[in-house]
PDB file of N, CA and C in Angstrom:
ATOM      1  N   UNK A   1     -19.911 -15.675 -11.792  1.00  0.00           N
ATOM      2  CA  UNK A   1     -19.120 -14.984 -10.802  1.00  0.00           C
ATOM      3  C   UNK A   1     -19.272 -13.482 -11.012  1.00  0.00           C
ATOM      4  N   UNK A   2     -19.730 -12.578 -10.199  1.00  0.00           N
ATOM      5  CA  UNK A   2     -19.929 -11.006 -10.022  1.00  0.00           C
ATOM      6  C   UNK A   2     -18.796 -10.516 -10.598  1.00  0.00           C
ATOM      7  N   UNK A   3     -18.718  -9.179 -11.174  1.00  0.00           N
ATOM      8  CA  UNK A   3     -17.254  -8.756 -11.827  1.00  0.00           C
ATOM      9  C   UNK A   3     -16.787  -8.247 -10.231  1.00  0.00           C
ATOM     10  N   UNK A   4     -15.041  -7.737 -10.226  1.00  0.00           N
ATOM     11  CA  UNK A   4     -14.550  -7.735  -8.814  1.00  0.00           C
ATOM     12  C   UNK A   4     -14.663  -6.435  -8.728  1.00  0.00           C
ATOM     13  N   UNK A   5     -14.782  -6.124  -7.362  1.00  0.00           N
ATOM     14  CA  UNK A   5     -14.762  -4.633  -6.886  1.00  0.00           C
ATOM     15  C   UNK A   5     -13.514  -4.067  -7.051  1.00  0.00           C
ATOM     16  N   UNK A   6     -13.296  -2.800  -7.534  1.00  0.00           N
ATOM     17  CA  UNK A   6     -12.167  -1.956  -7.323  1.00  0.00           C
ATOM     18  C   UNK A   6     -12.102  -0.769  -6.170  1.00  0.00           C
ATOM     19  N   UNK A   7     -11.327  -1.173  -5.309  1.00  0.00           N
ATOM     20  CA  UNK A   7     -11.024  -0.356  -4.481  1.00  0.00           C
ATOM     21  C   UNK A   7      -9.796   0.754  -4.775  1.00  0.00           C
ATOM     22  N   UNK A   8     -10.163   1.856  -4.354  1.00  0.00           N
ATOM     23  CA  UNK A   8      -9.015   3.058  -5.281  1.00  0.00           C
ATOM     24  C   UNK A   8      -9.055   4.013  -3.564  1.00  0.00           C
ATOM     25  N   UNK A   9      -7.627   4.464  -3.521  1.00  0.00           N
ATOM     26  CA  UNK A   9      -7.496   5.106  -2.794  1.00  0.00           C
ATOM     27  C   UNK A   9      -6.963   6.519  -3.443  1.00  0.00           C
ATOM     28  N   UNK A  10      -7.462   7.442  -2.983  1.00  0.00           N
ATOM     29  CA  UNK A  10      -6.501   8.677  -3.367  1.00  0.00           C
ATOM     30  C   UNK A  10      -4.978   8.754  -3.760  1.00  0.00           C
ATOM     31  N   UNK A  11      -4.687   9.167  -4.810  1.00  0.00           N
ATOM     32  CA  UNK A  11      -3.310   9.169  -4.988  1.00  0.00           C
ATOM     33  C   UNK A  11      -2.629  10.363  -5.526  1.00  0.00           C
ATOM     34  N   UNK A  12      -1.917  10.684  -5.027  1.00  0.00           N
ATOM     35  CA  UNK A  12      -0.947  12.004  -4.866  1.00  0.00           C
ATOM     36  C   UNK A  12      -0.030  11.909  -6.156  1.00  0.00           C
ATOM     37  N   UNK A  13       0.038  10.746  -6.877  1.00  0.00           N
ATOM     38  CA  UNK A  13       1.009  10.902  -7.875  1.00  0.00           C
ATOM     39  C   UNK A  13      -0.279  11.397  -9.395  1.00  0.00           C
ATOM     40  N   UNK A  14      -0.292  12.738  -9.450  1.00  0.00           N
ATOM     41  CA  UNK A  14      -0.469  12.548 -10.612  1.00  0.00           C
ATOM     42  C   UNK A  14      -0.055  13.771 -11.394  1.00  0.00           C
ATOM     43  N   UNK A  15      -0.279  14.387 -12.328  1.00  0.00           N
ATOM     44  CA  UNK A  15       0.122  15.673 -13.275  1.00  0.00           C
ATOM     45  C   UNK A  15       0.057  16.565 -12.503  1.00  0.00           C
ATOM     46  N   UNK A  16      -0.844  16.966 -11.848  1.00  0.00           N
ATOM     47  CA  UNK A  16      -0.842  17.853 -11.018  1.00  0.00           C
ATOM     48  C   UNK A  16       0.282  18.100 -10.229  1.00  0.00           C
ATOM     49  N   UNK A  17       0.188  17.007  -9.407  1.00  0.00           N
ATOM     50  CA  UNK A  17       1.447  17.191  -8.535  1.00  0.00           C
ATOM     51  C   UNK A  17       2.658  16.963  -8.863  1.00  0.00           C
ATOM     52  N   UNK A  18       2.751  16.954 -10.596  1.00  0.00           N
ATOM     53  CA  UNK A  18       4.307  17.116 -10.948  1.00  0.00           C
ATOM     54  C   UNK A  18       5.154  15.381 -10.792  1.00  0.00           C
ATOM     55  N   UNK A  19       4.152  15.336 -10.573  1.00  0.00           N
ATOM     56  CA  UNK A  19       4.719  13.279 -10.617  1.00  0.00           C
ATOM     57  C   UNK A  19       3.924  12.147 -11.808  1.00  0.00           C
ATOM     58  N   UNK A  20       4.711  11.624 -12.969  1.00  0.00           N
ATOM     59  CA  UNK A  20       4.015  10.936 -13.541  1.00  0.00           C
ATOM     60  C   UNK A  20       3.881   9.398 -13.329  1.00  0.00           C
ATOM     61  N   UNK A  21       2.748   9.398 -13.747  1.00  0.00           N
ATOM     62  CA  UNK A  21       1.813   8.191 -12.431  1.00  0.00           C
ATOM     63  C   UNK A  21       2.942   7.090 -14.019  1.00  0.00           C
ATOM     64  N   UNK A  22       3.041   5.547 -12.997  1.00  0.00           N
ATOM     65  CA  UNK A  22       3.565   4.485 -13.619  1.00  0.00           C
ATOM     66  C   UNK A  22       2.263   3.314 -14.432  1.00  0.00           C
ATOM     67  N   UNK A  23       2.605   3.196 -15.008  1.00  0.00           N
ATOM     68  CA  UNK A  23       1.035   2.120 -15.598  1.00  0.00           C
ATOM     69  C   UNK A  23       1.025   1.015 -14.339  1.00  0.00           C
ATOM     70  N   UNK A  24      -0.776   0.865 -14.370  1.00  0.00           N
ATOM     71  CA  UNK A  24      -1.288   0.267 -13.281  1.00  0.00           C
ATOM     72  C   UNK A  24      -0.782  -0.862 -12.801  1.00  0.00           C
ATOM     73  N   UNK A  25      -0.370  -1.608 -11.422  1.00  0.00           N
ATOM     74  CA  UNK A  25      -0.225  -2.645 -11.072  1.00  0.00           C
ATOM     75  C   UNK A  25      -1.523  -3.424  -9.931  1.00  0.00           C
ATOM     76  N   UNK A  26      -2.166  -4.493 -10.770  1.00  0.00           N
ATOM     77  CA  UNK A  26      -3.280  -4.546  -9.531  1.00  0.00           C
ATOM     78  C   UNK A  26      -3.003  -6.086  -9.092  1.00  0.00           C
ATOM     79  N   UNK A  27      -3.278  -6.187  -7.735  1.00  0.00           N
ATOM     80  CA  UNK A  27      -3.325  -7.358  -6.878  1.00  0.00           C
ATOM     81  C   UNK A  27      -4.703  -7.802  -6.586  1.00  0.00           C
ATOM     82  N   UNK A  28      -4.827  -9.452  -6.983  1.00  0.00           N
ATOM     83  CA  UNK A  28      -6.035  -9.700  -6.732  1.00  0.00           C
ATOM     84  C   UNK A  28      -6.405 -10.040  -4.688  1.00  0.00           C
ATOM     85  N   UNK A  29      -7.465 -10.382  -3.823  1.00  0.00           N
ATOM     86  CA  UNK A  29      -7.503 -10.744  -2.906  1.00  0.00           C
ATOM     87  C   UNK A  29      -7.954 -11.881  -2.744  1.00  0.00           C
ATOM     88  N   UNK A  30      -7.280 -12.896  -1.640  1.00  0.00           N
ATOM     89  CA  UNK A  30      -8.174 -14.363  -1.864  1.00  0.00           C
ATOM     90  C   UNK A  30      -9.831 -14.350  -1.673  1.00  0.00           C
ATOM     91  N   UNK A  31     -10.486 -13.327  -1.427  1.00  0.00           N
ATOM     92  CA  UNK A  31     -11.809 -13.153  -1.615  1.00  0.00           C
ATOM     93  C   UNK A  31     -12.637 -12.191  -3.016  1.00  0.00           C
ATOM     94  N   UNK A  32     -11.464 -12.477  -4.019  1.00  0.00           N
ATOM     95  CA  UNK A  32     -11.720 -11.664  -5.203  1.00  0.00           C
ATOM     96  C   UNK A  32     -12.174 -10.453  -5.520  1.00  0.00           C
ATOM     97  N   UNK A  33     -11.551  -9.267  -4.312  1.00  0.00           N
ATOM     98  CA  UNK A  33     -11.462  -7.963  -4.548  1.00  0.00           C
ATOM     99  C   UNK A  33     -10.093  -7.418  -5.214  1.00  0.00           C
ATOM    100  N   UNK A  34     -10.239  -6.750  -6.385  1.00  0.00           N
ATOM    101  CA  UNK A  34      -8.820  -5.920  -6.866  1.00  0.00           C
ATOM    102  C   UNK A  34      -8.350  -4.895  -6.039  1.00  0.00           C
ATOM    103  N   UNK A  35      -7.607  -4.983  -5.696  1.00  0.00           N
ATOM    104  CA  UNK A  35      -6.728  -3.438  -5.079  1.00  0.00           C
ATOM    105  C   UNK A  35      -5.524  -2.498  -6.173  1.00  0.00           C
ATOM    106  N   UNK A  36      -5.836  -1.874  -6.308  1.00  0.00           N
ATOM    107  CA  UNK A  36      -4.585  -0.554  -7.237  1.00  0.00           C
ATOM    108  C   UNK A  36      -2.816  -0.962  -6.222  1.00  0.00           C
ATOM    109  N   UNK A  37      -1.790  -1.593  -7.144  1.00  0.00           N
ATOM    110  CA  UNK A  37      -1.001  -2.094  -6.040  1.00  0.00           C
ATOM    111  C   UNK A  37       0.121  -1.235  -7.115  1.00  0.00           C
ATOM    112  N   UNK A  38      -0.074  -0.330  -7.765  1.00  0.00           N
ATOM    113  CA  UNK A  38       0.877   0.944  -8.253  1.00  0.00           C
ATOM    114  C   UNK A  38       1.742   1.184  -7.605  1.00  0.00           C
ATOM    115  N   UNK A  39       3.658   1.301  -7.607  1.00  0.00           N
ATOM    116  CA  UNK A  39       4.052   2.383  -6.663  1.00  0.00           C
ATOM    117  C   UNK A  39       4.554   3.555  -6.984  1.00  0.00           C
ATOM    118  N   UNK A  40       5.071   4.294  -6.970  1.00  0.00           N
ATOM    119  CA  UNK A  40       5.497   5.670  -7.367  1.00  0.00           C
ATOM    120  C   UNK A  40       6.619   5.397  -8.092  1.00  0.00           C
ATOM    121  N   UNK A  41       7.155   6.082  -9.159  1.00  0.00           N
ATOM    122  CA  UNK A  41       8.463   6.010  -9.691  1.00  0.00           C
ATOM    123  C   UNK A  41       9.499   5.767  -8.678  1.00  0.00           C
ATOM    124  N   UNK A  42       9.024   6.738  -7.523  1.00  0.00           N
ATOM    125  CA  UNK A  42      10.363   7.197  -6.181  1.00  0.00           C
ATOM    126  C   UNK A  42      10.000   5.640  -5.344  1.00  0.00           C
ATOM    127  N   UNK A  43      10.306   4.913  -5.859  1.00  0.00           N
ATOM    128  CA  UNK A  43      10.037   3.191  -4.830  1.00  0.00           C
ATOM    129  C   UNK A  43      11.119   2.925  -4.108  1.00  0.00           C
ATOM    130  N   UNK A  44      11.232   2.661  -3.685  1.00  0.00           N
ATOM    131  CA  UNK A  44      11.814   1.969  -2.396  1.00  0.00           C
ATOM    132  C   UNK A  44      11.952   0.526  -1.550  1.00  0.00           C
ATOM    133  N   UNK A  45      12.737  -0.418  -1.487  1.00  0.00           N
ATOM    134  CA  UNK A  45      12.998  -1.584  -0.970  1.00  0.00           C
ATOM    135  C   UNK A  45      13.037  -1.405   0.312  1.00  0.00           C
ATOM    136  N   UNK A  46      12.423  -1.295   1.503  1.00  0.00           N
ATOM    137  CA  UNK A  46      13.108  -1.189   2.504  1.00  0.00           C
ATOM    138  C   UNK A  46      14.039  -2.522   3.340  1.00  0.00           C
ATOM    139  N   UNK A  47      14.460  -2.247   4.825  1.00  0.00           N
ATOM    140  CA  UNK A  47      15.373  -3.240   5.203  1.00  0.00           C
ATOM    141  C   UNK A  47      14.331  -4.158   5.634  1.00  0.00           C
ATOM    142  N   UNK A  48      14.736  -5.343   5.946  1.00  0.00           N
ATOM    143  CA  UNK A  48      14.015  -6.128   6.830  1.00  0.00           C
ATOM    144  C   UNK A  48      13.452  -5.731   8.392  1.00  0.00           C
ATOM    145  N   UNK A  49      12.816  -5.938   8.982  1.00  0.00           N
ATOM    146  CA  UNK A  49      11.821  -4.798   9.986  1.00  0.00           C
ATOM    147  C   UNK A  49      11.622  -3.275   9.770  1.00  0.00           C
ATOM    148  N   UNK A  50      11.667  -2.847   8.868  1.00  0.00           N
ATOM    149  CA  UNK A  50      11.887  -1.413   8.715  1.00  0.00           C
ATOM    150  C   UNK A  50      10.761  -1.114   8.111  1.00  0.00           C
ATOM    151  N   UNK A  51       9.325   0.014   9.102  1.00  0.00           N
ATOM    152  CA  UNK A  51       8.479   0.250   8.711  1.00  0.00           C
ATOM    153  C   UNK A  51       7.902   2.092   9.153  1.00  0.00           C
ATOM    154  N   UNK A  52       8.577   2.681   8.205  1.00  0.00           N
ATOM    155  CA  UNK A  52       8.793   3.955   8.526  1.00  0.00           C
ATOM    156  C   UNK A  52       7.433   4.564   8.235  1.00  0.00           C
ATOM    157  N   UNK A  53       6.858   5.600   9.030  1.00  0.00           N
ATOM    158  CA  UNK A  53       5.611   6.307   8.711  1.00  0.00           C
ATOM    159  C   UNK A  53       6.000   7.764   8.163  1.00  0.00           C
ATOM    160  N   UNK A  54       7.051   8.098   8.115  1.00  0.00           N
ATOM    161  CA  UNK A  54       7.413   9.199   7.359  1.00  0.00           C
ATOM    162  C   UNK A  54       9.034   8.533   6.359  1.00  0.00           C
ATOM    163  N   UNK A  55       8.545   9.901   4.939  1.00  0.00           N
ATOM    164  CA  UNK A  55       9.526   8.883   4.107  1.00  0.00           C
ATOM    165  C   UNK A  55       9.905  10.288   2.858  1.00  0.00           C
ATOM    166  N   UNK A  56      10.604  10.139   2.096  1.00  0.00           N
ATOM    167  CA  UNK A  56      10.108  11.484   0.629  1.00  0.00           C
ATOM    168  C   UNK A  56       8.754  11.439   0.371  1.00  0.00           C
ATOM    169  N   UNK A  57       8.861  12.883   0.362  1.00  0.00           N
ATOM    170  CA  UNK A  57       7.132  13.100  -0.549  1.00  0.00           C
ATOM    171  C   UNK A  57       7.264  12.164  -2.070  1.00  0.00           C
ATOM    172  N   UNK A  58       5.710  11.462  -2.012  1.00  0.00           N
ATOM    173  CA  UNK A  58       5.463  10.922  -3.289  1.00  0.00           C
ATOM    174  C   UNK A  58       6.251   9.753  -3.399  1.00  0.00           C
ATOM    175  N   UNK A  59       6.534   8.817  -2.499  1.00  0.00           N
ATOM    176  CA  UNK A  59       7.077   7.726  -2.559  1.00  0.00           C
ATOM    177  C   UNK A  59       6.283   6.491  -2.242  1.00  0.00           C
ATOM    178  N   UNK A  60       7.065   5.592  -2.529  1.00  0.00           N
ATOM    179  CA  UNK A  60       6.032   4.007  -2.055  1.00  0.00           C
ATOM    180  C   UNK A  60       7.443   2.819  -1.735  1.00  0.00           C
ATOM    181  N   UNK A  61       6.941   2.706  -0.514  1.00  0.00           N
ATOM    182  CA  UNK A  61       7.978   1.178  -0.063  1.00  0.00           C
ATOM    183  C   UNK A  61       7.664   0.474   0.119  1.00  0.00           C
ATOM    184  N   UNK A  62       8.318  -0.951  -0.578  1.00  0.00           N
ATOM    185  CA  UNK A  62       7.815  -1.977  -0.104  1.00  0.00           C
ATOM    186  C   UNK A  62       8.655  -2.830   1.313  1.00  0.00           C
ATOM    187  N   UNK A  63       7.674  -3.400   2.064  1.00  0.00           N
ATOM    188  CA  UNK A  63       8.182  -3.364   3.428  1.00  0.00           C
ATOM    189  C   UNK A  63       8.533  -5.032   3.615  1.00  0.00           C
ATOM    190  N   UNK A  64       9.288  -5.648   4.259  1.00  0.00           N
ATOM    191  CA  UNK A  64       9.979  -6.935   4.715  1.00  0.00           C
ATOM    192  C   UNK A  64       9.640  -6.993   5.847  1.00  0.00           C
ATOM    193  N   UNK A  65       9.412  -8.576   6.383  1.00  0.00           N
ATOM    194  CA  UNK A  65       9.486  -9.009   8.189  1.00  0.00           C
ATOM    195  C   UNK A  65      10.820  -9.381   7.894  1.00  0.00           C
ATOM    196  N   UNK A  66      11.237  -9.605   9.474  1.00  0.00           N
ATOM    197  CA  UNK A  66      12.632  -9.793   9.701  1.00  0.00           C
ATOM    198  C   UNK A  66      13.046 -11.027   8.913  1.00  0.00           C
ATOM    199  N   UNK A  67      12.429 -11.979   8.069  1.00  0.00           N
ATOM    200  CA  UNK A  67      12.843 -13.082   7.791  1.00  0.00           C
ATOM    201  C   UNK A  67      13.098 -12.425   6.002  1.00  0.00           C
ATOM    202  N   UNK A  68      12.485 -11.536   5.824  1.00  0.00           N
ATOM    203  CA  UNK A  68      12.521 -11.088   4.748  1.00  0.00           C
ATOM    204  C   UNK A  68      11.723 -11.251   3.697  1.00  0.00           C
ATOM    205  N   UNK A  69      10.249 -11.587   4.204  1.00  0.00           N
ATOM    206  CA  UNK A  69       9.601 -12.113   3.352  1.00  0.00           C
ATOM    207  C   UNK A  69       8.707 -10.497   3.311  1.00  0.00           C
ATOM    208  N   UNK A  70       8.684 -10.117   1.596  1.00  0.00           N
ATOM    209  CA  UNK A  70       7.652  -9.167   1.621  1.00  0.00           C
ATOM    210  C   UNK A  70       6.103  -9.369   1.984  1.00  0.00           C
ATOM    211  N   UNK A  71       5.678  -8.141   2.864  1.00  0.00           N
ATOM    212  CA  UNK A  71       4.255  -8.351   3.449  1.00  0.00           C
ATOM    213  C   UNK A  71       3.740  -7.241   3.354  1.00  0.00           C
ATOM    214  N   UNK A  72       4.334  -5.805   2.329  1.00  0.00           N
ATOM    215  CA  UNK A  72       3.668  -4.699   2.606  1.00  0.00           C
ATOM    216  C   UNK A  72       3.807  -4.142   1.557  1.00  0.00           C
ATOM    217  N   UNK A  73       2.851  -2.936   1.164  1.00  0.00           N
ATOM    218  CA  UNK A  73       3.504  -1.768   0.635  1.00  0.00           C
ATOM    219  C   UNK A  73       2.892  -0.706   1.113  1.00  0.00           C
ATOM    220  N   UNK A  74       3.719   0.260   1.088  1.00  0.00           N
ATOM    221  CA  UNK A  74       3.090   1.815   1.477  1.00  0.00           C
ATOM    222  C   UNK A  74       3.407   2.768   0.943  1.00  0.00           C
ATOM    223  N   UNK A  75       2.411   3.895   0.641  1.00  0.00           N
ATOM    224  CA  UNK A  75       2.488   4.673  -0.211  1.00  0.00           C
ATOM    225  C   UNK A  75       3.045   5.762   0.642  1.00  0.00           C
ATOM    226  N   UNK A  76       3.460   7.200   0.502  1.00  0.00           N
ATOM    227  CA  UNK A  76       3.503   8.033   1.438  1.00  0.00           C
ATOM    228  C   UNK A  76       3.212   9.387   0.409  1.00  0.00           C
ATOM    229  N   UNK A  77       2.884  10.284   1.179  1.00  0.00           N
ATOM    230  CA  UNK A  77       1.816  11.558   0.544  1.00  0.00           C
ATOM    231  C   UNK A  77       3.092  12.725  -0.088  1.00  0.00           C
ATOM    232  N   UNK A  78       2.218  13.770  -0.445  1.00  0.00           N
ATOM    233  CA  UNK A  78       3.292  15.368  -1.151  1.00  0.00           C
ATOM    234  C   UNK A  78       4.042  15.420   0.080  1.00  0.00           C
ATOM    235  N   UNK A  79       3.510  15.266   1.493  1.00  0.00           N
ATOM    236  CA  UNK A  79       4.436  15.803   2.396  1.00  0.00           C
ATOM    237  C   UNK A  79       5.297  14.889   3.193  1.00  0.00           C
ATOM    238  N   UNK A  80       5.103  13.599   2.491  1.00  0.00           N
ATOM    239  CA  UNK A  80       5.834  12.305   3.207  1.00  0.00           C
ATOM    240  C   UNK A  80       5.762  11.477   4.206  1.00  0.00           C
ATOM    241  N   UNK A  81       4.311  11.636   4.252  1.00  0.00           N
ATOM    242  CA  UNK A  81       3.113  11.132   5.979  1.00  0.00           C
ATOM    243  C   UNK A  81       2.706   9.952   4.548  1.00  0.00           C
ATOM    244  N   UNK A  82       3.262   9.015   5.724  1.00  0.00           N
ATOM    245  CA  UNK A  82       2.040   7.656   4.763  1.00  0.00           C
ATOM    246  C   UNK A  82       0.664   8.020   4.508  1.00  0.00           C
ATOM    247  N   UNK A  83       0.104   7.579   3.552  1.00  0.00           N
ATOM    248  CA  UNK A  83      -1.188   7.792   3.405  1.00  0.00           C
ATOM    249  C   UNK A  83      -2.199   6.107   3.212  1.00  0.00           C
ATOM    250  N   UNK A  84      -1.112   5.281   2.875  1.00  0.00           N
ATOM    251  CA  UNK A  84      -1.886   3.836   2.601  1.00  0.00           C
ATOM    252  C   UNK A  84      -0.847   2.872   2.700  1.00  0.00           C
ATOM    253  N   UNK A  85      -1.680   1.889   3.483  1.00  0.00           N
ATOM    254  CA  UNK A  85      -0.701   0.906   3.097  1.00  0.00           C
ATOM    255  C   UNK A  85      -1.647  -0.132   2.749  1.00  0.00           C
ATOM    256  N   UNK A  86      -0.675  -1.674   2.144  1.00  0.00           N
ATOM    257  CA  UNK A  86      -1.443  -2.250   1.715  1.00  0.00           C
ATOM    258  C   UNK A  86      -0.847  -3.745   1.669  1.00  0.00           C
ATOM    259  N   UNK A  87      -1.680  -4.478   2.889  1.00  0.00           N
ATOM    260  CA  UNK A  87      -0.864  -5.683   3.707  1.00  0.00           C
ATOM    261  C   UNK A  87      -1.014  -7.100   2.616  1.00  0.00           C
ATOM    262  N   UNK A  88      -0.291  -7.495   2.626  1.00  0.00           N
ATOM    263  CA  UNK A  88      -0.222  -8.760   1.395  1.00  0.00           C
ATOM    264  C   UNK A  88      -0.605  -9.833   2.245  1.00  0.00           C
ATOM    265  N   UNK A  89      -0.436  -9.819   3.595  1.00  0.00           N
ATOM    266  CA  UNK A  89      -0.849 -11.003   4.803  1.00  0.00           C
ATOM    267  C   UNK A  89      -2.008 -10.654   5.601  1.00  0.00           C
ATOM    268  N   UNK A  90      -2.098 -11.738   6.274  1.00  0.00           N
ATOM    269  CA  UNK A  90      -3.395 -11.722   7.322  1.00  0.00           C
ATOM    270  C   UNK A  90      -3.310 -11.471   8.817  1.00  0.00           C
ATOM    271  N   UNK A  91      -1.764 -11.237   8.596  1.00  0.00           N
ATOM    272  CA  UNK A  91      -1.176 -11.035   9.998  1.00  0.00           C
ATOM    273  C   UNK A  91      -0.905 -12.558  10.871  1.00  0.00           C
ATOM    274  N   UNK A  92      -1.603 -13.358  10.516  1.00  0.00           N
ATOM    275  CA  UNK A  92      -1.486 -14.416  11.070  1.00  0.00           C
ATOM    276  C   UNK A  92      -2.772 -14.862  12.141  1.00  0.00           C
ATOM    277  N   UNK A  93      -3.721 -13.842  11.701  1.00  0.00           N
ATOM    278  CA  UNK A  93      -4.829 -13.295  12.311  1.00  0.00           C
ATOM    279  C   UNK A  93      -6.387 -13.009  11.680  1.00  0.00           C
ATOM    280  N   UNK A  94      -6.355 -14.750  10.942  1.00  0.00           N
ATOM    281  CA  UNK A  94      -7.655 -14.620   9.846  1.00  0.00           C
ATOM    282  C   UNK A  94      -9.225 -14.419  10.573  1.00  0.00           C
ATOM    283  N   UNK A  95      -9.209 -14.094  12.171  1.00  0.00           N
ATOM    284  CA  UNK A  95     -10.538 -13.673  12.005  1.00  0.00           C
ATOM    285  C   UNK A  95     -10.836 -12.100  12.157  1.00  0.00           C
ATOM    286  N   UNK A  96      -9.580 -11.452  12.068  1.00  0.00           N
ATOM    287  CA  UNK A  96      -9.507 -10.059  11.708  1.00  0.00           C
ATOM    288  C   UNK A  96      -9.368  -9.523  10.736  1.00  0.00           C
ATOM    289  N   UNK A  97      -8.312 -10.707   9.864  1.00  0.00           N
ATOM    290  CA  UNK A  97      -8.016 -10.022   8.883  1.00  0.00           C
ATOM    291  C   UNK A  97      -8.429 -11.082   7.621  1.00  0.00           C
ATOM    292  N   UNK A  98      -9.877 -11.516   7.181  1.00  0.00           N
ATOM    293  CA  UNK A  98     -10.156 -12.736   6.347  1.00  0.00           C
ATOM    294  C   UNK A  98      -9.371 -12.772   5.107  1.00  0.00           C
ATOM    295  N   UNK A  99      -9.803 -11.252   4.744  1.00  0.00           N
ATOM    296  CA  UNK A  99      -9.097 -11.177   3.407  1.00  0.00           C
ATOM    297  C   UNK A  99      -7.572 -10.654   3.270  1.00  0.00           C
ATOM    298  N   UNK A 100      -6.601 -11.047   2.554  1.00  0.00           N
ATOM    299  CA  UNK A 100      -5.284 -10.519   1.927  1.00  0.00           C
ATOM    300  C   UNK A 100      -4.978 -10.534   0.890  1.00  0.00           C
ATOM    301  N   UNK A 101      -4.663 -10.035  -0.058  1.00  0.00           N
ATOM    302  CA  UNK A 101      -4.198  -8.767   0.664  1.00  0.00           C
ATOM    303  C   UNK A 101      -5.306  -8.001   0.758  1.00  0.00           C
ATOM    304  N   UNK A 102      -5.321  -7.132   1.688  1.00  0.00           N
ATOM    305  CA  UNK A 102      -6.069  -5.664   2.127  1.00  0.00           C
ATOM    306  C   UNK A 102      -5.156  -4.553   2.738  1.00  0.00           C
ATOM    307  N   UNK A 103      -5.897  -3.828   2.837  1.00  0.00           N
ATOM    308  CA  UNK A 103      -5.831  -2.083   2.835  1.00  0.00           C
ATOM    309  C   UNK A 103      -5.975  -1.276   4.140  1.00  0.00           C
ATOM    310  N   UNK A 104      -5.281  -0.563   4.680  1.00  0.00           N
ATOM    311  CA  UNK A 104      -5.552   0.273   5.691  1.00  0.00           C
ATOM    312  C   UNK A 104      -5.239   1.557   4.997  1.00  0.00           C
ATOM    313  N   UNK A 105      -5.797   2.511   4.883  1.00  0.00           N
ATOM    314  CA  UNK A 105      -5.950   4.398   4.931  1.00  0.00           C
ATOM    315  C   UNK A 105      -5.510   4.796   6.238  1.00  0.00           C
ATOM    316  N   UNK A 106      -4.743   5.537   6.206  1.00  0.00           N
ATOM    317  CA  UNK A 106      -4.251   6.446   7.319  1.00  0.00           C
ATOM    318  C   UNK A 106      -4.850   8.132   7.443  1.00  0.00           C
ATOM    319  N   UNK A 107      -5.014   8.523   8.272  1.00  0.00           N
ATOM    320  CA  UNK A 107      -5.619  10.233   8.746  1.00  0.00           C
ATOM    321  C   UNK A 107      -5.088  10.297   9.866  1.00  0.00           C
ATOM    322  N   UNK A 108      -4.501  11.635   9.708  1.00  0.00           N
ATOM    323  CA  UNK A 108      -3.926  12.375  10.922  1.00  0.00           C
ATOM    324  C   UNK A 108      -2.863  11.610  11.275  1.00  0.00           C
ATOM    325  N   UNK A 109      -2.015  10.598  10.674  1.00  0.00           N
ATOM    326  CA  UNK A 109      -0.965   9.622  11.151  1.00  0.00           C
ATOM    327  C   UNK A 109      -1.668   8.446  12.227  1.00  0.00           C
ATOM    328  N   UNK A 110      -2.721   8.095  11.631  1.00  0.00           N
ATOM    329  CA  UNK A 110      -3.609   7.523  12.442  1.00  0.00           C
ATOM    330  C   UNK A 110      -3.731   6.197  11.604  1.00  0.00           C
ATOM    331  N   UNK A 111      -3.353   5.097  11.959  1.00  0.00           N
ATOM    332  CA  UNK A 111      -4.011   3.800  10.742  1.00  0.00           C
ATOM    333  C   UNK A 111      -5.060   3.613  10.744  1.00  0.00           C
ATOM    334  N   UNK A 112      -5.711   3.469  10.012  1.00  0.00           N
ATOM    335  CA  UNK A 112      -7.261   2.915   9.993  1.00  0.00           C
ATOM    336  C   UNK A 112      -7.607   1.105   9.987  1.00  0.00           C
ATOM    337  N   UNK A 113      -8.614   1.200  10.055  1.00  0.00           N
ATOM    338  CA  UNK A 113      -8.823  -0.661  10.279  1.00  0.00           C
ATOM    339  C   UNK A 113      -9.181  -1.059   8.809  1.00  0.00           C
TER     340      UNK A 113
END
C-alpha cells in the first residue's frame, strides 16, 4: 500500500501570528488521504445549522446539521474570513464528492471545489 498523501493547507495559527499552534490532529479519508484536522485553541461548537463565514480571528468551528450530527470543521483566518473548511461527509452526493472527509479552500470569500 503507497504511504498516504498529506494535504496541508496554510495556517494562520502559528508564532508569528502570536497564536500557539495545538499538537496535530489528523483525519484519515475513506480513500486513504490524511488531512491536518487541527483546530485553534479559540474552538468553537457551533449550534445546529449554524454555518458562519465570518467568526474571531484565528478560530476553528466545528459545524452540526440540524439533526446534530457533526459534518464540518472550519478554520477562519487573522481577520476572521474562513479560510478552510473541511467536510467529514459526502454531502449525500458520492459522485461529487467520492472521498470524505475532504477539503474546500476558500479566496476572496469564495469556496472552492
Amino acid at each position: 500500500m503507497p504511504p498516504s498523501k498529506v494535504k496541508k493547507a496554510k495556517n494562520p495559527s502559528d508564532k508569528k501570528a502570536g497564536v500557539e499552534p495545538l499538537p496535530k490532529e489528523k483525519i484519515m479519508s475513506n480513500q486513504g488521504n490524511e488531512y491536518d484536522y487541527t483546530p485553534f485553541k479559540n474552538h468553537k461548537h457551533g449550534k445546529p445549522g449554524e454555518n458562519p463565514i465570518k467568526s474571531e480571528p484565528n478560530s476553528s468551528m466545528d459545524i452540526y446539521d440540524k439533526n446534530g450530527n457533526h459534518v464540518q470543521r472550519r478554520w477562519y483566518d487573522k481577520n476572521g474570513d474562513v479560510y478552510r473548511d473541511l467536510d467529514l461527509t459526502n454531502h449525500g452526493n458520492s459522485k461529487k464528492h467520492p472521498e470524505y472527509p475532504h477539503e474546500h479552500l476558500w479566496k476572496d470569500g469564495v469556496r472552492g471545489k
